[in-house]
Every structure is written in structure tokens, then in C-alpha cells.
PDB file of N, CA and C in Angstrom:
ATOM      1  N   UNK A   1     103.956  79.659 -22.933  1.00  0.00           N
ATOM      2  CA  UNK A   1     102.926  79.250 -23.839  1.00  0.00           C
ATOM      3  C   UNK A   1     103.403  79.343 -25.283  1.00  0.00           C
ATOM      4  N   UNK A   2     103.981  80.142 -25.377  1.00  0.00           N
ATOM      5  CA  UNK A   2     104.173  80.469 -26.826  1.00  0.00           C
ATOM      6  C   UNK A   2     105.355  79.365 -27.509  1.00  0.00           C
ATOM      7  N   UNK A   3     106.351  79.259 -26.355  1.00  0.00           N
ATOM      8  CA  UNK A   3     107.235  77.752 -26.233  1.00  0.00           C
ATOM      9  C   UNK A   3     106.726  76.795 -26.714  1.00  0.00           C
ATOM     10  N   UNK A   4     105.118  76.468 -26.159  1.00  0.00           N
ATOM     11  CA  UNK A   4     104.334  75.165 -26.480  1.00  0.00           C
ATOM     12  C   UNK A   4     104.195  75.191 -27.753  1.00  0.00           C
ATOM     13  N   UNK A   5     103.620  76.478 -28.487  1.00  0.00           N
ATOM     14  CA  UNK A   5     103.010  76.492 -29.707  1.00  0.00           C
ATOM     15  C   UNK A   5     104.305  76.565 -31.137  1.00  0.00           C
ATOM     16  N   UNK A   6     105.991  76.451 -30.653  1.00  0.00           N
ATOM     17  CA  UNK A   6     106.403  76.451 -31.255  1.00  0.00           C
ATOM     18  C   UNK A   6     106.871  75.779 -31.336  1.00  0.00           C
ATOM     19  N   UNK A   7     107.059  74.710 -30.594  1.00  0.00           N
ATOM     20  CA  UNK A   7     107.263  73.133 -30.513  1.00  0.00           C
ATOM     21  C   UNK A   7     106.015  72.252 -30.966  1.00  0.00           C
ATOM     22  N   UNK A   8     105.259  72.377 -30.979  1.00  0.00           N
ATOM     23  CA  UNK A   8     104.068  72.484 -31.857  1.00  0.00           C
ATOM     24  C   UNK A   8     104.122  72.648 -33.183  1.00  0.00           C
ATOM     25  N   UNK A   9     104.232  73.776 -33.670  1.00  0.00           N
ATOM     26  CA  UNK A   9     104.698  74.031 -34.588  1.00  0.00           C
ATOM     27  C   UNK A   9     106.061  72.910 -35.391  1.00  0.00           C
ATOM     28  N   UNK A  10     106.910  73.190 -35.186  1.00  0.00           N
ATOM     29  CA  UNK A  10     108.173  72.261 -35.491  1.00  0.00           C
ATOM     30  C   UNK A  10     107.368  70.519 -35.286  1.00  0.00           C
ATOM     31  N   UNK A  11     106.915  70.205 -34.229  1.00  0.00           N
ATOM     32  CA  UNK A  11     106.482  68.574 -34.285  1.00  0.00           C
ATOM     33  C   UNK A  11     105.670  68.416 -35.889  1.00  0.00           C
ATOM     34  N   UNK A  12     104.346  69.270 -35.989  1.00  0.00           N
ATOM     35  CA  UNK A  12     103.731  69.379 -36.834  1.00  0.00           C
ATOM     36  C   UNK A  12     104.363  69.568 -38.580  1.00  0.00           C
ATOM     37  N   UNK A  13     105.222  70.396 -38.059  1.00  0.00           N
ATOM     38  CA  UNK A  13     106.373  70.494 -39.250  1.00  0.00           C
ATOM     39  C   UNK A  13     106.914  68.787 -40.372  1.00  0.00           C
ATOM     40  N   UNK A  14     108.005  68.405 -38.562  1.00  0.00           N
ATOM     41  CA  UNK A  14     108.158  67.344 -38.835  1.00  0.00           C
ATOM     42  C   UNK A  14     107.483  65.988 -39.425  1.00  0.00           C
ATOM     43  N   UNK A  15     106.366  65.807 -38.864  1.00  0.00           N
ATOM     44  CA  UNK A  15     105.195  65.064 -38.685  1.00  0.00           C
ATOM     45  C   UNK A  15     105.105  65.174 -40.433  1.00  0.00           C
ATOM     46  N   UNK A  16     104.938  66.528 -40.628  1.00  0.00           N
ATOM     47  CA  UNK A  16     104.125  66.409 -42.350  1.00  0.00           C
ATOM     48  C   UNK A  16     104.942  66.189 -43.400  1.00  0.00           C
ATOM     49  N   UNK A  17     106.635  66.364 -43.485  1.00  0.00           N
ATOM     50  CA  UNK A  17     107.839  66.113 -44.005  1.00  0.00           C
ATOM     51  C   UNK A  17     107.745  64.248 -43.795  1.00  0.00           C
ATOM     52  N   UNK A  18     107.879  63.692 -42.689  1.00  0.00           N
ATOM     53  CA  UNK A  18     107.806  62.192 -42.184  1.00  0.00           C
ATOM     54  C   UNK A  18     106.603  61.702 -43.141  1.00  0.00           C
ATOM     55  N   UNK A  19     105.552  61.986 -43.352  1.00  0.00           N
ATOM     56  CA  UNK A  19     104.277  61.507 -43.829  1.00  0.00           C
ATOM     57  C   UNK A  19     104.499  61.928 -45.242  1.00  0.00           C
ATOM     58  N   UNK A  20     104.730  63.227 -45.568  1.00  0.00           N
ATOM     59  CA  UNK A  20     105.541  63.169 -47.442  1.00  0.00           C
ATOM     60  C   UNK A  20     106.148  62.047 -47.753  1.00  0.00           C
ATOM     61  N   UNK A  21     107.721  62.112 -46.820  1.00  0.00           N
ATOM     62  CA  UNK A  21     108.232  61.257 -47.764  1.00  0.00           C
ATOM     63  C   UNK A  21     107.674  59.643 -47.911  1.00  0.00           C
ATOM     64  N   UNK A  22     107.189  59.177 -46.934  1.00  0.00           N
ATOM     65  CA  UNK A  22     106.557  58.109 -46.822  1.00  0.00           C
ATOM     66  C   UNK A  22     105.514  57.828 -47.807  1.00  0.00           C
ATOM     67  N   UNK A  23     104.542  58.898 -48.114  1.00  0.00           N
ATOM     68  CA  UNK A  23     103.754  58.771 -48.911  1.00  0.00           C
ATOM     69  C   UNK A  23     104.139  58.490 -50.707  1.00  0.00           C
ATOM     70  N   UNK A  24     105.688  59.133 -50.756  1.00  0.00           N
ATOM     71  CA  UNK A  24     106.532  59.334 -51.862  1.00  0.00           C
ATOM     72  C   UNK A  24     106.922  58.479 -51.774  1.00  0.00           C
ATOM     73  N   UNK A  25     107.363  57.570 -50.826  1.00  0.00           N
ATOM     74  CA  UNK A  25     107.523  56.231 -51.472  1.00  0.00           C
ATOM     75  C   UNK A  25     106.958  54.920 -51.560  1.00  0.00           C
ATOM     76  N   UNK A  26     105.868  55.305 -50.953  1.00  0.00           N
ATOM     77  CA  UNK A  26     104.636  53.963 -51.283  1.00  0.00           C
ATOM     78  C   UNK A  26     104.122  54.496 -52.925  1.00  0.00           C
ATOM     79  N   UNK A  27     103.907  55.574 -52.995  1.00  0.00           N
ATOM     80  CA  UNK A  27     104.072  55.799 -54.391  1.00  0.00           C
ATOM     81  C   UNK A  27     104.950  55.457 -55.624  1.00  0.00           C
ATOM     82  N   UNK A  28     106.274  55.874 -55.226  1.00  0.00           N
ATOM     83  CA  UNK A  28     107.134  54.930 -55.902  1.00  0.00           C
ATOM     84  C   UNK A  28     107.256  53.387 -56.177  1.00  0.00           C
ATOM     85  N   UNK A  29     106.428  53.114 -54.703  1.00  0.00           N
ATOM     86  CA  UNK A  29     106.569  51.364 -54.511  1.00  0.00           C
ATOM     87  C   UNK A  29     105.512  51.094 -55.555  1.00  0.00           C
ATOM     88  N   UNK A  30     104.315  51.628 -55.269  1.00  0.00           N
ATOM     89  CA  UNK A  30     103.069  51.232 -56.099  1.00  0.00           C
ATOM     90  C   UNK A  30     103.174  51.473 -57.762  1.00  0.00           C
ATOM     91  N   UNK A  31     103.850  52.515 -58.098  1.00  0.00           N
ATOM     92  CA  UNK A  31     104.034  52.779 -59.400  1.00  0.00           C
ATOM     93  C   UNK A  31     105.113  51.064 -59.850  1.00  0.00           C
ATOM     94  N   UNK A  32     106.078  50.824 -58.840  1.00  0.00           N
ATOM     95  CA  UNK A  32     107.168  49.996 -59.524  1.00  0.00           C
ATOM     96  C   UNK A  32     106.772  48.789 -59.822  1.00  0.00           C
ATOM     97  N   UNK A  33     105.427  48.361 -58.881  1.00  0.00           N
ATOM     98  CA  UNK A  33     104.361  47.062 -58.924  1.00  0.00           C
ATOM     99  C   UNK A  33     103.671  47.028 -60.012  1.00  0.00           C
ATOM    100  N   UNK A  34     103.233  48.230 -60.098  1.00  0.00           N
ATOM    101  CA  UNK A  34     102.358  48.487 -61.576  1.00  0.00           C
ATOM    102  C   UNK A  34     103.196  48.313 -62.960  1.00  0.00           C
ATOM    103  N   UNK A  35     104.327  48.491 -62.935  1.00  0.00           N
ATOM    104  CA  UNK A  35     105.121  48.561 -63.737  1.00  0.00           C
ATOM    105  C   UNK A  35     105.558  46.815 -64.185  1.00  0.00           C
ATOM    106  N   UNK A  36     105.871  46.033 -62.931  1.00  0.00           N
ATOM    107  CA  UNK A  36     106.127  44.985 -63.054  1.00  0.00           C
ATOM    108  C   UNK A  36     104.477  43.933 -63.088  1.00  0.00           C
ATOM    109  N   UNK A  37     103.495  44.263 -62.602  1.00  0.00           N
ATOM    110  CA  UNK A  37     102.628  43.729 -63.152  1.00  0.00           C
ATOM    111  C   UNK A  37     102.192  43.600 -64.627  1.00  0.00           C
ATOM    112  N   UNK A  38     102.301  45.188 -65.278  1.00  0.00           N
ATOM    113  CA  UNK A  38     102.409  45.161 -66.890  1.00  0.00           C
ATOM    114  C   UNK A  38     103.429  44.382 -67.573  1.00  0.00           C
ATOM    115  N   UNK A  39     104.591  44.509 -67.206  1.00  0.00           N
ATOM    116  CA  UNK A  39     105.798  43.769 -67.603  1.00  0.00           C
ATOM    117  C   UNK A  39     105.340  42.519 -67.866  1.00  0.00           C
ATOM    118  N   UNK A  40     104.628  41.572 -66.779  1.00  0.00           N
ATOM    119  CA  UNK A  40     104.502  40.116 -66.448  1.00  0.00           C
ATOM    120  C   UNK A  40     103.257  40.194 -67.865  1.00  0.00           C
ATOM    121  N   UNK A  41     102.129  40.787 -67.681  1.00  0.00           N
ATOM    122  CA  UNK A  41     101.027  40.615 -68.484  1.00  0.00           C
ATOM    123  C   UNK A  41     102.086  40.563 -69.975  1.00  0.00           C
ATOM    124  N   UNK A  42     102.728  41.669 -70.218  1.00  0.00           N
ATOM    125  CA  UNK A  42     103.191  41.366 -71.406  1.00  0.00           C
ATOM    126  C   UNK A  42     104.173  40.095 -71.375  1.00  0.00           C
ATOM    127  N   UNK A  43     105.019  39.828 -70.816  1.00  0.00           N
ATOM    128  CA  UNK A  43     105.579  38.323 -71.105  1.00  0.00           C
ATOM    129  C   UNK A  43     104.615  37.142 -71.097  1.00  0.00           C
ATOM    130  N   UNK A  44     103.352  37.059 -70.686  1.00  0.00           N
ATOM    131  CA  UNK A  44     102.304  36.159 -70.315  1.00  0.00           C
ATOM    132  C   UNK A  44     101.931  36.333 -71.846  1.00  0.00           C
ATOM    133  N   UNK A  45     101.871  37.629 -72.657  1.00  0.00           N
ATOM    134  CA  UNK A  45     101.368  37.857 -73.692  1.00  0.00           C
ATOM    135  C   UNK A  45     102.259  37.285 -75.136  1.00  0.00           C
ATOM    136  N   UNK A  46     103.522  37.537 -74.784  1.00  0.00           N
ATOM    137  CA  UNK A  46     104.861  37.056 -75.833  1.00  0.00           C
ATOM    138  C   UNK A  46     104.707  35.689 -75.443  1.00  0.00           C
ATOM    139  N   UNK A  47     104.565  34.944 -74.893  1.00  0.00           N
ATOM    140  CA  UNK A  47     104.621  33.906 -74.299  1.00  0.00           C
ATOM    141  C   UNK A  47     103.862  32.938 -75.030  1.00  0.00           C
ATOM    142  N   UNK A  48     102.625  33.734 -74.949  1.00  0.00           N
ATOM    143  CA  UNK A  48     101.326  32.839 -75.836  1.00  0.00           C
ATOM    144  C   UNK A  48     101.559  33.106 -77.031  1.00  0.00           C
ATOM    145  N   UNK A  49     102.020  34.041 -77.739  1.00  0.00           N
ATOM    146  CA  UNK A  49     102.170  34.465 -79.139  1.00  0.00           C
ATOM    147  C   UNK A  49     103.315  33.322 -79.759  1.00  0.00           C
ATOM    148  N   UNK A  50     104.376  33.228 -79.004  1.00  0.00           N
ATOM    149  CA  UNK A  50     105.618  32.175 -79.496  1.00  0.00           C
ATOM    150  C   UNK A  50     105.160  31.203 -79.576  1.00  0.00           C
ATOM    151  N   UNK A  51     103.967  30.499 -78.517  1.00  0.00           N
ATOM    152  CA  UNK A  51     103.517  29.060 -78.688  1.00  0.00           C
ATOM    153  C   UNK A  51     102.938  28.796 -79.641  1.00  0.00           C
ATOM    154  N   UNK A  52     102.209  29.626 -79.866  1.00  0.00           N
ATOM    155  CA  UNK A  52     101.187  29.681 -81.067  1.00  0.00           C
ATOM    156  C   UNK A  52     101.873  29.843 -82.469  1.00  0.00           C
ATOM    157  N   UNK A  53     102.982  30.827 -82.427  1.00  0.00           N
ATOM    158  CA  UNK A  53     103.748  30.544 -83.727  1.00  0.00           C
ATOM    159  C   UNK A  53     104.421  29.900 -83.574  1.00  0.00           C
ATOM    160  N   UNK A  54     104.521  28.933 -82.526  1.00  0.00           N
ATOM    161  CA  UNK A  54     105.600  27.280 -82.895  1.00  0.00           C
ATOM    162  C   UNK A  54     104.540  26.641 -83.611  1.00  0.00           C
ATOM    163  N   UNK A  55     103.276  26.484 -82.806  1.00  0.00           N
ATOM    164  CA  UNK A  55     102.519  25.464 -83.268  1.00  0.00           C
ATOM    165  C   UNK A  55     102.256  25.604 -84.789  1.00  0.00           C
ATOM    166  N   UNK A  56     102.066  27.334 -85.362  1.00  0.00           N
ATOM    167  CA  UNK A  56     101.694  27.310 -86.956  1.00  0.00           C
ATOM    168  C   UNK A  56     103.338  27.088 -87.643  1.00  0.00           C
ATOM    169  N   UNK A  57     104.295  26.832 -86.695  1.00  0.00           N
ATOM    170  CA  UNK A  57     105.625  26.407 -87.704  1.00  0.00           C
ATOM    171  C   UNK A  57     105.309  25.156 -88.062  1.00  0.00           C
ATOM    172  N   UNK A  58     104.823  24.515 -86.945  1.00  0.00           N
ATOM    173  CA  UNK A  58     105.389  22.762 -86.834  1.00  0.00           C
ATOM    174  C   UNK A  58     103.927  22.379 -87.990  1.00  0.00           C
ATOM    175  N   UNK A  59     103.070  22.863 -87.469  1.00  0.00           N
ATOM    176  CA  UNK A  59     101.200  23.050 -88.914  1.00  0.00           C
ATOM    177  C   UNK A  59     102.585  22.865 -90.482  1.00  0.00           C
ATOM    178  N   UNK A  60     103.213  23.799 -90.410  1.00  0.00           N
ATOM    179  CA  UNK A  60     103.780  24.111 -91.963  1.00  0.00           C
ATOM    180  C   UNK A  60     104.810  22.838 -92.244  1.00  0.00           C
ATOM    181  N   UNK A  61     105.167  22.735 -91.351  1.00  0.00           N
ATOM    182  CA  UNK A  61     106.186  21.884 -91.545  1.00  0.00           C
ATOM    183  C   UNK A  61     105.596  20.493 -91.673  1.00  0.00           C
ATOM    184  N   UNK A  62     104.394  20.028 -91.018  1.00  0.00           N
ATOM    185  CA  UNK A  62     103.615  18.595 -91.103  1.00  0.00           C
ATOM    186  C   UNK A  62     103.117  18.696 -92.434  1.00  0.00           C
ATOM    187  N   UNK A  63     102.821  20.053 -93.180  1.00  0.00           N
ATOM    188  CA  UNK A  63     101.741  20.093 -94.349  1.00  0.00           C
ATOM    189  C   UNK A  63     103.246  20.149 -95.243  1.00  0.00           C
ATOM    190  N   UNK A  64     103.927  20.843 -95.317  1.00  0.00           N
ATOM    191  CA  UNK A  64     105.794  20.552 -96.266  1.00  0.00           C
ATOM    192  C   UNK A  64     105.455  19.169 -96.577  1.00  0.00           C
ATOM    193  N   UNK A  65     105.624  18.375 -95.442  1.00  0.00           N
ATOM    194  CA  UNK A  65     106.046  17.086 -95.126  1.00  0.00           C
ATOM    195  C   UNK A  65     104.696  16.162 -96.480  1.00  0.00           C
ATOM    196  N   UNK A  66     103.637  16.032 -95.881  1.00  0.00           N
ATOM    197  CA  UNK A  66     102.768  15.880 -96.851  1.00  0.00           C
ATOM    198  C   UNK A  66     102.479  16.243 -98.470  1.00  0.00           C
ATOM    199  N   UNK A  67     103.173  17.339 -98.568  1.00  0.00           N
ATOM    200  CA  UNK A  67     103.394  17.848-100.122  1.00  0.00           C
ATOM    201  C   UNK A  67     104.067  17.202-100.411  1.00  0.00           C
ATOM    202  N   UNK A  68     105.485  17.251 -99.871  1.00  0.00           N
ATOM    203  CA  UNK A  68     106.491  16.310-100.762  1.00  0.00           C
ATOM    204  C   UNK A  68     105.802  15.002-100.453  1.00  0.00           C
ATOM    205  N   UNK A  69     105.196  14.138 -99.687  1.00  0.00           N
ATOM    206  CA  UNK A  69     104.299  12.823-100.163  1.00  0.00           C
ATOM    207  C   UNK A  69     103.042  13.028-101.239  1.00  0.00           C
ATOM    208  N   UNK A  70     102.997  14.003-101.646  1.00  0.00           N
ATOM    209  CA  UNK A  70     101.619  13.557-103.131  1.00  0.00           C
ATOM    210  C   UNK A  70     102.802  13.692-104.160  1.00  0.00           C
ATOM    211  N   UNK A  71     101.482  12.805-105.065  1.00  0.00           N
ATOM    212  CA  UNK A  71     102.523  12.058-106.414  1.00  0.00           C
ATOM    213  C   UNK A  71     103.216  13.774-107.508  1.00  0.00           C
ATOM    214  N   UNK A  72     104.423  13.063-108.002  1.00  0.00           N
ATOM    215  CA  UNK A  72     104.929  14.197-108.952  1.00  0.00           C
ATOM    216  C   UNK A  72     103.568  14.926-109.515  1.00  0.00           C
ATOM    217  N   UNK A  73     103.078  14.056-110.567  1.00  0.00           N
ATOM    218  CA  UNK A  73     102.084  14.853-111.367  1.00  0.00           C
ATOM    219  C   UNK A  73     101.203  16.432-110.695  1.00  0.00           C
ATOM    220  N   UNK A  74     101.043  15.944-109.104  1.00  0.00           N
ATOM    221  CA  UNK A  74     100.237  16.962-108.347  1.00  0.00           C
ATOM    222  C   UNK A  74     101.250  18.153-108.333  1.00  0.00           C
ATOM    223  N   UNK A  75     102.156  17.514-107.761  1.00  0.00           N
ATOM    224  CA  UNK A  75     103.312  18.758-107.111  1.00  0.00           C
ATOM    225  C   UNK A  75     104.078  19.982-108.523  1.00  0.00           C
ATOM    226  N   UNK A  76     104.013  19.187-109.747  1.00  0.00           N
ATOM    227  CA  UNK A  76     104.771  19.960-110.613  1.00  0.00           C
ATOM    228  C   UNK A  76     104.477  20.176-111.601  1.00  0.00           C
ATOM    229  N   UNK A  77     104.920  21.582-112.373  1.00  0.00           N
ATOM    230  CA  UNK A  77     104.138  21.450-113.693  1.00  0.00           C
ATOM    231  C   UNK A  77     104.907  21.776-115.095  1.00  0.00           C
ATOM    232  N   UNK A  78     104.794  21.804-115.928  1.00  0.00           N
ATOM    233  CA  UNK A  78     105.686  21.676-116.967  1.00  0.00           C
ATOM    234  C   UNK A  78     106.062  20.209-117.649  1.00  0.00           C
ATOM    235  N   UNK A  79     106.208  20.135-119.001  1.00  0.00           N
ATOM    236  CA  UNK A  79     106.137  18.848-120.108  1.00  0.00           C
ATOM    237  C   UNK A  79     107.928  18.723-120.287  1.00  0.00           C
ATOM    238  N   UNK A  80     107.911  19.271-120.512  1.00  0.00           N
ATOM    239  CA  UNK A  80     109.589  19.030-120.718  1.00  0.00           C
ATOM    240  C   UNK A  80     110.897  19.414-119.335  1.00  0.00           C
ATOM    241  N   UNK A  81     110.223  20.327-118.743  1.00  0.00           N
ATOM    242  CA  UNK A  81     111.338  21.223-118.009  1.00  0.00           C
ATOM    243  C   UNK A  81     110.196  21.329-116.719  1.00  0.00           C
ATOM    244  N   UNK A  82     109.931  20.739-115.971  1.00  0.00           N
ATOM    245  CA  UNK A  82     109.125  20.298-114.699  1.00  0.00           C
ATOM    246  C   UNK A  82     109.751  21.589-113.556  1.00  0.00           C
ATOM    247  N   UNK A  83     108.721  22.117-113.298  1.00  0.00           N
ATOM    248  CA  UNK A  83     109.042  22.212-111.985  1.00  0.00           C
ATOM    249  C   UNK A  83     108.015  22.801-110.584  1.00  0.00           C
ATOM    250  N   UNK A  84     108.301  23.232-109.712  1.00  0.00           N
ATOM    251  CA  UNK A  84     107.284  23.120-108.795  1.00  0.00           C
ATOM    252  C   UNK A  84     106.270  24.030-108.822  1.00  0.00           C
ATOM    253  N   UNK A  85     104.809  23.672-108.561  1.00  0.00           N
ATOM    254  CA  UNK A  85     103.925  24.217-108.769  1.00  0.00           C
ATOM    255  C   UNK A  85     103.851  24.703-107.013  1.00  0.00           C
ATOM    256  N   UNK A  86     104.513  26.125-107.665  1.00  0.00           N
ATOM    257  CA  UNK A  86     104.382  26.918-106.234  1.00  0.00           C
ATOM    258  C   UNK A  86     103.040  27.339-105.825  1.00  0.00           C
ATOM    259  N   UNK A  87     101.933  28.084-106.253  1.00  0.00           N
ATOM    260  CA  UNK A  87     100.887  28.376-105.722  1.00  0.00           C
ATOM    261  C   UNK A  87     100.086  27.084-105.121  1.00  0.00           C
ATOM    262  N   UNK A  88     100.209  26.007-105.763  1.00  0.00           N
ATOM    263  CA  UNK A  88      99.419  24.773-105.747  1.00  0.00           C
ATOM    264  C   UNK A  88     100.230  24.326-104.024  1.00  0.00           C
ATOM    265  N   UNK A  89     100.933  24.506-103.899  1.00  0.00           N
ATOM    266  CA  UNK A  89     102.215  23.988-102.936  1.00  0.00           C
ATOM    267  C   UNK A  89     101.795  25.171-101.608  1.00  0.00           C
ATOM    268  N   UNK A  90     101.775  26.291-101.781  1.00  0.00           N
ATOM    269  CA  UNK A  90     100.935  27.541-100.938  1.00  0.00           C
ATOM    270  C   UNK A  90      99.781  27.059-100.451  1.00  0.00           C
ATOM    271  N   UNK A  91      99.217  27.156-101.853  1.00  0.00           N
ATOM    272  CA  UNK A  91      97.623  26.628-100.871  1.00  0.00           C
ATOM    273  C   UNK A  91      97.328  25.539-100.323  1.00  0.00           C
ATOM    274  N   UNK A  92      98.123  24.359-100.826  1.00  0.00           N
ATOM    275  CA  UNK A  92      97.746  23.143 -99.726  1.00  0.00           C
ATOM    276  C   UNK A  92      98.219  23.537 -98.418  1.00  0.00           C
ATOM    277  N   UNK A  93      99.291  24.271 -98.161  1.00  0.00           N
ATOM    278  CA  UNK A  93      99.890  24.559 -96.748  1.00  0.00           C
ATOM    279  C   UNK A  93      99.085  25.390 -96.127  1.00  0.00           C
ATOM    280  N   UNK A  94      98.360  26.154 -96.833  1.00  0.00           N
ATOM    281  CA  UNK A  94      97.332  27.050 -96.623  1.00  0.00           C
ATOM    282  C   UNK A  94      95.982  26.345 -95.839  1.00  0.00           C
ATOM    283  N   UNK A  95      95.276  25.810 -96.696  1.00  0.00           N
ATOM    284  CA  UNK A  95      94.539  25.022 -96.482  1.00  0.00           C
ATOM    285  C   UNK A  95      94.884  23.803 -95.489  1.00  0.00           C
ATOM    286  N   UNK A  96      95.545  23.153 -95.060  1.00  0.00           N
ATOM    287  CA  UNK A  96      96.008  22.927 -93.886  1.00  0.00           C
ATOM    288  C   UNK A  96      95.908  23.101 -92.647  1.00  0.00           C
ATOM    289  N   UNK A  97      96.328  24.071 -92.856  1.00  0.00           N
ATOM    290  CA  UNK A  97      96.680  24.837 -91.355  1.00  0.00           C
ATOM    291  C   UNK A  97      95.411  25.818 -91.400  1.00  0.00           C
ATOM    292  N   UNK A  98      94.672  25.872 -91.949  1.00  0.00           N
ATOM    293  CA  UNK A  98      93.094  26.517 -91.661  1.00  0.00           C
ATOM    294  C   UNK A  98      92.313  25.513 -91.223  1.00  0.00           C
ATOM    295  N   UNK A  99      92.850  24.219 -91.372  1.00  0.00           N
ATOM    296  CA  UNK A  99      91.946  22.843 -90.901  1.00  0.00           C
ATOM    297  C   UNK A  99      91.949  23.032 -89.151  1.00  0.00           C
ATOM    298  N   UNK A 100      93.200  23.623 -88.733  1.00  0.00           N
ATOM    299  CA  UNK A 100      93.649  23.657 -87.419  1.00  0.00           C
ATOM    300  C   UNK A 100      93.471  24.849 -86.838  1.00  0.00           C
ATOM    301  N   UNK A 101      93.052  26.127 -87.637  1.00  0.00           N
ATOM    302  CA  UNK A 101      92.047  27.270 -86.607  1.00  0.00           C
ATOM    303  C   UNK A 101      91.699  27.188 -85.648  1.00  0.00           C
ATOM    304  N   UNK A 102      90.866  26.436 -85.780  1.00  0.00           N
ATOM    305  CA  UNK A 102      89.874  26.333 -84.872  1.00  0.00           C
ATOM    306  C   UNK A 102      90.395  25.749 -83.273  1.00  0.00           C
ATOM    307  N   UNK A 103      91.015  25.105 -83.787  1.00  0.00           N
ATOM    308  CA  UNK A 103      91.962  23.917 -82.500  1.00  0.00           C
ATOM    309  C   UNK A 103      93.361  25.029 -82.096  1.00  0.00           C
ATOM    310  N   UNK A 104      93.745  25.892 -82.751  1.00  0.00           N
ATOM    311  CA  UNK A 104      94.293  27.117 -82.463  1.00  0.00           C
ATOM    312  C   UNK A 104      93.998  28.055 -81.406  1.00  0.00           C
ATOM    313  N   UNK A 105      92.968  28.178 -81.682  1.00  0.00           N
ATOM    314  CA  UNK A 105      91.759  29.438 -80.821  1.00  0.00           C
ATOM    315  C   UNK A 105      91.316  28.494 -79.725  1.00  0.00           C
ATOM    316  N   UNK A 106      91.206  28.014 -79.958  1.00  0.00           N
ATOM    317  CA  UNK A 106      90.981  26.722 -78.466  1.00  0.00           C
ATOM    318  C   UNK A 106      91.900  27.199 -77.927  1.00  0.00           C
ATOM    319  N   UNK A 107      93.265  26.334 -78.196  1.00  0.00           N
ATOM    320  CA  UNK A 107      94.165  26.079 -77.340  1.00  0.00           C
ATOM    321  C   UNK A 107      94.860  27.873 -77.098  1.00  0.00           C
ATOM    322  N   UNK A 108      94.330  28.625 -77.503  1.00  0.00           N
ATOM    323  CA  UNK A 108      94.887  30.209 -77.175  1.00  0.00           C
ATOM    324  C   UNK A 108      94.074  30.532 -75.528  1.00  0.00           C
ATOM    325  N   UNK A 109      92.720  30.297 -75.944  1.00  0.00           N
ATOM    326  CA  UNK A 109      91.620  30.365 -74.826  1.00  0.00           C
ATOM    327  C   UNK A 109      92.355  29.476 -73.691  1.00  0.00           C
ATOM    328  N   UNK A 110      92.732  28.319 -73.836  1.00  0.00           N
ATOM    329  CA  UNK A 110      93.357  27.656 -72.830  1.00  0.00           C
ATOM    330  C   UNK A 110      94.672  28.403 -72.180  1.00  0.00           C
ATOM    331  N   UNK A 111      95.396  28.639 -72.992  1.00  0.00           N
ATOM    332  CA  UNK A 111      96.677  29.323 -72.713  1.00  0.00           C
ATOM    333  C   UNK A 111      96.604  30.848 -71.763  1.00  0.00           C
ATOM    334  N   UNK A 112      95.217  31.201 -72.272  1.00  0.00           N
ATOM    335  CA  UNK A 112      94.840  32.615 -71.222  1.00  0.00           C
ATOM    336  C   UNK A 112      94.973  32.204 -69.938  1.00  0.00           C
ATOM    337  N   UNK A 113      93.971  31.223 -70.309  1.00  0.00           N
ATOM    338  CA  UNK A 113      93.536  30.605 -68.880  1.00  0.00           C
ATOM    339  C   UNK A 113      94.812  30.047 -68.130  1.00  0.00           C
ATOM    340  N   UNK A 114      95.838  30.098 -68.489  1.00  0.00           N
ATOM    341  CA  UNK A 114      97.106  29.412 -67.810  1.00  0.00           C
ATOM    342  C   UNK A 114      97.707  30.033 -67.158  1.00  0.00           C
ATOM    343  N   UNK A 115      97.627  30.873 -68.218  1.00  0.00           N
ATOM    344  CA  UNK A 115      99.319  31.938 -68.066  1.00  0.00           C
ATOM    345  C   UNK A 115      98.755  33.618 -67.309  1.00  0.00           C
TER     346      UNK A 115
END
């Protein structure tokens, strides 16, 4: 009898060592999922951020483009010794690309929804 209960013993042993480590590594597994699920959310997150600062490059670069098309008189200032009216040149680019906010935040809301 006592044979039984120490083989018993030892199965039970075993049994709870077998079920540790197992448990230690669905743990590990689950932590490494979690890990790579955050990972993904953040590239889903860089992802949308780059698009969005392409789109306010290419905004700057269409509104550039348009500055240098209004006439001298707008763009520059000075009577003898001309030259560019930087704030005036800011805020049209400014003003611009605030026209497109809105169509920004749209297309961000869309991009959630994508990515």
C-alpha cells in the first residue's frame, strides 16, 4: 500500500512539473502575441501618421507652387532692394492647408478604418 501511495506521490509530482511548464509557456506564448499585437497597432499607427504627413508635404508643396504663381507685387516687399515677403508667404501656406483639415480628419477616420 504504501508502494501505491508513493507512486502516487511521484505521478502527482510529475503531473504538476508537466502542467508548470506548459502553463509557462502558453504564458510566454501569450505574452509574445501581446507583444506583437502592440507592435502591429503601433506600425498601423506610424503608418497613418507618414500618410498624413505626406499628404501635409504635398498641401505645402501645391500652396509653394501657387505662391510663386501670384504676381511680384503680392509676393515681395521693398522699393529699391525687393525681397520676399516671408510672413505673407507663411500664411498663405498656412491658410491653405487649413482649407484641407477637414478633408484630413476625414481621410484619418478612413485610414483607422483600414489599417
Amino acid at each position: 500500500m504504501k508502494l501505491l501511495y508513493l507512486i502516487e506521490d511521484v505521478l502527482n509530482n510529475e503531473l504538476n512539473k508537466i502542467f508548470s511548464d506548459l502553463r509557462n509557456q502558453l504564458e510566454e506564448t501569450a505574452n509574445i502575441i501581446q507583444q506583437l499585437v502592440t507592435n502591429d497597432k503601433q506600425n498601423v499607427r506610424l503608418k497613418e501618421v507618414l500618410v498624413i504627413e505626406k499628404i501635409k508635404a504635398e498641401l505645402k508643396k501645391d500652396a509653394l507652387h501657387m505662391w510663386s504663381q501670384k504676381p511680384t507685387n503680392q509676393r515681395f516687399i521693398g522699393f529699391l532692394r525687393k525681397k520676399e515677403n516671408i510672413k505673407a508667404r507663411e500664411q498663405f501656406i498656412k491658410e491653405y492647408a487649413n482649407r484641407y483639415n477637414r478633408e484630413i480628419e476625414l481621410f484619418r477616420f478612413i485610414l483607422k478604418g483600414i489599417m
